[in-house]
Protein backbone atom coordinates (compact mmCIF):
# COMPACT_ATOMS: atom_id res chain seq x y z
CA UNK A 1 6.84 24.06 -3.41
CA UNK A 2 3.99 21.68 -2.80
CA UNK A 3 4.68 18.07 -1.40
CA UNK A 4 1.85 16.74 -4.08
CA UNK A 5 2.29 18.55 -7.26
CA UNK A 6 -1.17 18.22 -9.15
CA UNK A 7 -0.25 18.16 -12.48
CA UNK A 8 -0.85 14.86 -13.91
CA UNK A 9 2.16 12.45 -14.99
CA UNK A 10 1.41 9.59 -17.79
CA UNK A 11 2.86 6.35 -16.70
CA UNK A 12 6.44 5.66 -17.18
CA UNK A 13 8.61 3.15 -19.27
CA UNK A 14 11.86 1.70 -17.83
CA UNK A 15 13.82 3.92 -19.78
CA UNK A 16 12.23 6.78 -17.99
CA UNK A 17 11.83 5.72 -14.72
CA UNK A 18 16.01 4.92 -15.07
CA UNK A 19 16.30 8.68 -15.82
CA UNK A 20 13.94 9.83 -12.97
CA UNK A 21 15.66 12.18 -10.18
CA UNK A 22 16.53 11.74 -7.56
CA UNK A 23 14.09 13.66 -5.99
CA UNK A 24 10.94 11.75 -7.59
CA UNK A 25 12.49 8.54 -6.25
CA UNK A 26 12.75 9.99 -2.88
CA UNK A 27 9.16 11.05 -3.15
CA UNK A 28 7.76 7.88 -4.65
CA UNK A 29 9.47 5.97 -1.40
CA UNK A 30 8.43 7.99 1.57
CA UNK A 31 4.92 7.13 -0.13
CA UNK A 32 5.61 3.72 2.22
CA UNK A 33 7.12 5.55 4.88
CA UNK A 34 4.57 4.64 7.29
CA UNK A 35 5.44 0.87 6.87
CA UNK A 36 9.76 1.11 6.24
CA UNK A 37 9.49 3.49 9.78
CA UNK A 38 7.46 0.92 11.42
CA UNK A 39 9.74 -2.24 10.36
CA UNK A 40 12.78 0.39 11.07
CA UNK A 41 13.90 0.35 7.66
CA UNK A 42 15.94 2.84 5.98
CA UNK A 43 13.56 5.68 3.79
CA UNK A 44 16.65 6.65 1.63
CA UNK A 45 17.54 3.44 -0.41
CA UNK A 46 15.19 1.00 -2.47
CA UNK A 47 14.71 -1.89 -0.04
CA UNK A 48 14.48 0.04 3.12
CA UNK A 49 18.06 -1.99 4.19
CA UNK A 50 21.12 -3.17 2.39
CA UNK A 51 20.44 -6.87 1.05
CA UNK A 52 22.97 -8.05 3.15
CA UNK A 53 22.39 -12.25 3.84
CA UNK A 54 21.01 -11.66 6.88
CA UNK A 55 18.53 -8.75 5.80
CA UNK A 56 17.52 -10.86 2.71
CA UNK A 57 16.33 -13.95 5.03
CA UNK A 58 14.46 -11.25 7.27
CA UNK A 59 12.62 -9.60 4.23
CA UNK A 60 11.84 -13.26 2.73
CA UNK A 61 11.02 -14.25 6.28
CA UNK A 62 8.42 -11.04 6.60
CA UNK A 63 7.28 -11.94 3.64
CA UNK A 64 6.40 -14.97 3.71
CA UNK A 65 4.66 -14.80 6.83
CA UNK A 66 2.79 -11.98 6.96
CA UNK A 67 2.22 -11.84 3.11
CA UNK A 68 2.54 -15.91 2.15
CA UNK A 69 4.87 -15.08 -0.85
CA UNK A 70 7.74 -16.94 -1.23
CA UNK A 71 8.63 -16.63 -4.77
CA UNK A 72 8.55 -13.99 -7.33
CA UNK A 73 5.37 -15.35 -9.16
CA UNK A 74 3.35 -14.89 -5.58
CA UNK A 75 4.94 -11.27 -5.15
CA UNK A 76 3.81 -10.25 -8.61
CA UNK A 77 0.05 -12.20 -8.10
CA UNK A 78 -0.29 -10.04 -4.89
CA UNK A 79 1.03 -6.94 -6.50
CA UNK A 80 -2.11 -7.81 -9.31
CA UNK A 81 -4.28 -8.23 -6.89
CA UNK A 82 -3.50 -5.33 -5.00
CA UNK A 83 -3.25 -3.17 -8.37
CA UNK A 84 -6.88 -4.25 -9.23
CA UNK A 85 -8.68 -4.29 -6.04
CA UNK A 86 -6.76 -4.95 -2.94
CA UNK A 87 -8.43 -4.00 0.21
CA UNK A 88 -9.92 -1.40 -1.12
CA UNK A 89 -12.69 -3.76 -2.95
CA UNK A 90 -14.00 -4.92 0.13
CA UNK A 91 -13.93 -2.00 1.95
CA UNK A 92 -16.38 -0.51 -0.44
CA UNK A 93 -18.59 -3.06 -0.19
CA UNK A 94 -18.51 -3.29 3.45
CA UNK A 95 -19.32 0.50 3.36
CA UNK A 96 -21.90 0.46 1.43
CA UNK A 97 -23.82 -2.21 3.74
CA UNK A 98 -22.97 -0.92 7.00
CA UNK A 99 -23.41 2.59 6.04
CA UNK A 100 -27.01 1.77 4.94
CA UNK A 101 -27.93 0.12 8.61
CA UNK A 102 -30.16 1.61 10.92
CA UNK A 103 -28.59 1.89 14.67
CA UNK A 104 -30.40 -1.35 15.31
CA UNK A 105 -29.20 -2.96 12.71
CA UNK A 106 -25.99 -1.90 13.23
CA UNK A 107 -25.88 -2.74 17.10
CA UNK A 108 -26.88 -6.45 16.04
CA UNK A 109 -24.17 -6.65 13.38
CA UNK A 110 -21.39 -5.10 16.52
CA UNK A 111 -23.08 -7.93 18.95
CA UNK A 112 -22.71 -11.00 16.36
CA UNK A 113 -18.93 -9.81 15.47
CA UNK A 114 -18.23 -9.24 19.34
CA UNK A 115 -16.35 -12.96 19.69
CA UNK A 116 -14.46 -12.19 16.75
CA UNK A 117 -11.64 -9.16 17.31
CA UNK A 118 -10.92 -8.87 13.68
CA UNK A 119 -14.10 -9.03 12.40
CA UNK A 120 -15.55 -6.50 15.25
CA UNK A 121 -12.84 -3.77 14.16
CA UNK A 122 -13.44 -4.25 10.56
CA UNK A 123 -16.81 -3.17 11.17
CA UNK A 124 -16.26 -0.54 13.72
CA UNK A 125 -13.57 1.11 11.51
CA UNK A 126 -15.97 1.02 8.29
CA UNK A 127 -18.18 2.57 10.35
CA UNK A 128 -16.18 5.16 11.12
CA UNK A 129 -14.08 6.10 8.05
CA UNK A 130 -16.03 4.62 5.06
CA UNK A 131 -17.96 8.33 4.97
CA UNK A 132 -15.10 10.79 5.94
CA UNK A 133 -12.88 9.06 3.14
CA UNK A 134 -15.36 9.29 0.41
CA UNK A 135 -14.50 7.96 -3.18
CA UNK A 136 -10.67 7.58 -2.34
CA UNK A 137 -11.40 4.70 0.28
CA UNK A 138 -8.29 3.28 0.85
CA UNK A 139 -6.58 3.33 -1.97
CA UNK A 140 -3.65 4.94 -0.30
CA UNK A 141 -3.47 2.44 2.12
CA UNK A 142 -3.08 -0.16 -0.47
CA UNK A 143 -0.95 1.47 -2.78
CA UNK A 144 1.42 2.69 -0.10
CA UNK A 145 1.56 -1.49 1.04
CA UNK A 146 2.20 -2.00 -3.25
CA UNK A 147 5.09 -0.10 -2.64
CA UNK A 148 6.30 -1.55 0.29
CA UNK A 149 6.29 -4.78 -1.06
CA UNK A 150 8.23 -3.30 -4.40
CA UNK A 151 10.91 -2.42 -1.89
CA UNK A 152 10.88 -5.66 -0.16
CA UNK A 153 10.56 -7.45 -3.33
CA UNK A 154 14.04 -6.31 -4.54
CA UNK A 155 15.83 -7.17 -0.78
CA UNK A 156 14.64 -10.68 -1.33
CA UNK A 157 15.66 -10.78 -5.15
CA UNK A 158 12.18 -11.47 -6.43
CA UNK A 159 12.40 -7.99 -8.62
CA UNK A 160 15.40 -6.00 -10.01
CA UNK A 161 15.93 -2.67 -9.02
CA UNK A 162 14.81 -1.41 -12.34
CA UNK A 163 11.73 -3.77 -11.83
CA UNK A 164 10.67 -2.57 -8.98
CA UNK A 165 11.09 1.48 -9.86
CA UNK A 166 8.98 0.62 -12.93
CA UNK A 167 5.95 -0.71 -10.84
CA UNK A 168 6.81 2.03 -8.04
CA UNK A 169 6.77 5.20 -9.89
CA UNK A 170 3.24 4.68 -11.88
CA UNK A 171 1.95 3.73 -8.26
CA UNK A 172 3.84 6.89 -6.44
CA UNK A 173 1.92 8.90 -9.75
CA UNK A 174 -1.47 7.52 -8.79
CA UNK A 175 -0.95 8.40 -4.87
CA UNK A 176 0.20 11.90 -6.21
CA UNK A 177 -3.25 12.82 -8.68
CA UNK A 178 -5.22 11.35 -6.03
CA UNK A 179 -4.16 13.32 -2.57
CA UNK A 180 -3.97 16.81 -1.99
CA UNK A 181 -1.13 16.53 1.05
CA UNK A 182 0.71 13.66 2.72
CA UNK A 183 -2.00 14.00 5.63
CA UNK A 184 -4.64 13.15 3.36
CA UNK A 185 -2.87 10.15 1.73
């Protein structure tokens, strides 16, 4: 059985995502795997922990520092933004420049970023990846973060469960037509 059937899957209403399996829901999490290992959440419930007091005030915490939301309207503006564009708008259009610079060119742009750490990977990793990812970019690194912050979301109480499966599983869908394996996404 493949890990990314190809068949494609219309969005779903809340009524279906409350009668998705089991197994779809387990799928549609370990899409943000990469981020619940690295914050040593939990991949087999919703929020990645219990929403205990004390796990609530670390998800808020998290989120609000790392993300600046602190209420459900800023959750659901980033989630927009993210749905629209997210990342993955600007590195396209950092792509397309630095992809069309001669090595000179190029060099100059590494030397004026050089002071500047984030700046002087953002290049270097355009650079490198913008080519080998092709037309997917990074959309699955901003639709696994969409889902991440779905999960999170619901610890802090900014989204109800059934809120945050209905904006997870048309997101978990897109990751699914897009990538051919879990190495690819």
């Amino acid at each position: 059985r493949q890990a990314f059937p190809t068949e494609q899957t219309p969005a779903l209403d809340a009524k279906e995502v409350s009668s998705s399996n089991a197994t779809q829901k387990a799928w549609a999490l370990a899409t943000s795997a990469v981020l619940t290992e690295r914050n040593g959440g939990r991949h087999d419930i919703l929020g990645g922990v219990a929403p205990t007091e004390e796990n609530i005030s670390k998800v808020k915490q998290v989120l609000t520092e790392w993300w600046g939301i602190s209420s459900r309207n800023e959750l659901l503006h980033t989630l927009e933004r993210i749905e629209v564009g997210g990342h993955r708008e600007g590195f396209e259009r950092a792509g397309v420049i630095i992809s069309s610079l001669g090595s000179i060119q190029y060099e100059a742009l590494l030397t004026k970023t050089q002071g500047n750490e984030e700046a002087y990977n953002q290049v270097v990793t355009v650079k490198t990846y913008y080519k080998k990812l092709g037309t997917k970019g990074i959309l699955g690194w901003d639709f696994s973060r969409y889902i991440s912050l779905c999960r999170w979301g619901y610890v802090a109480g900014y989204l109800t469960e059934e809120e945050a499966w209905v904006r997870i599983m048309p997101v978990a869908r897109k990751l699914q037509q897009n990538f051919d394996s879990w190495k690819e996404l």
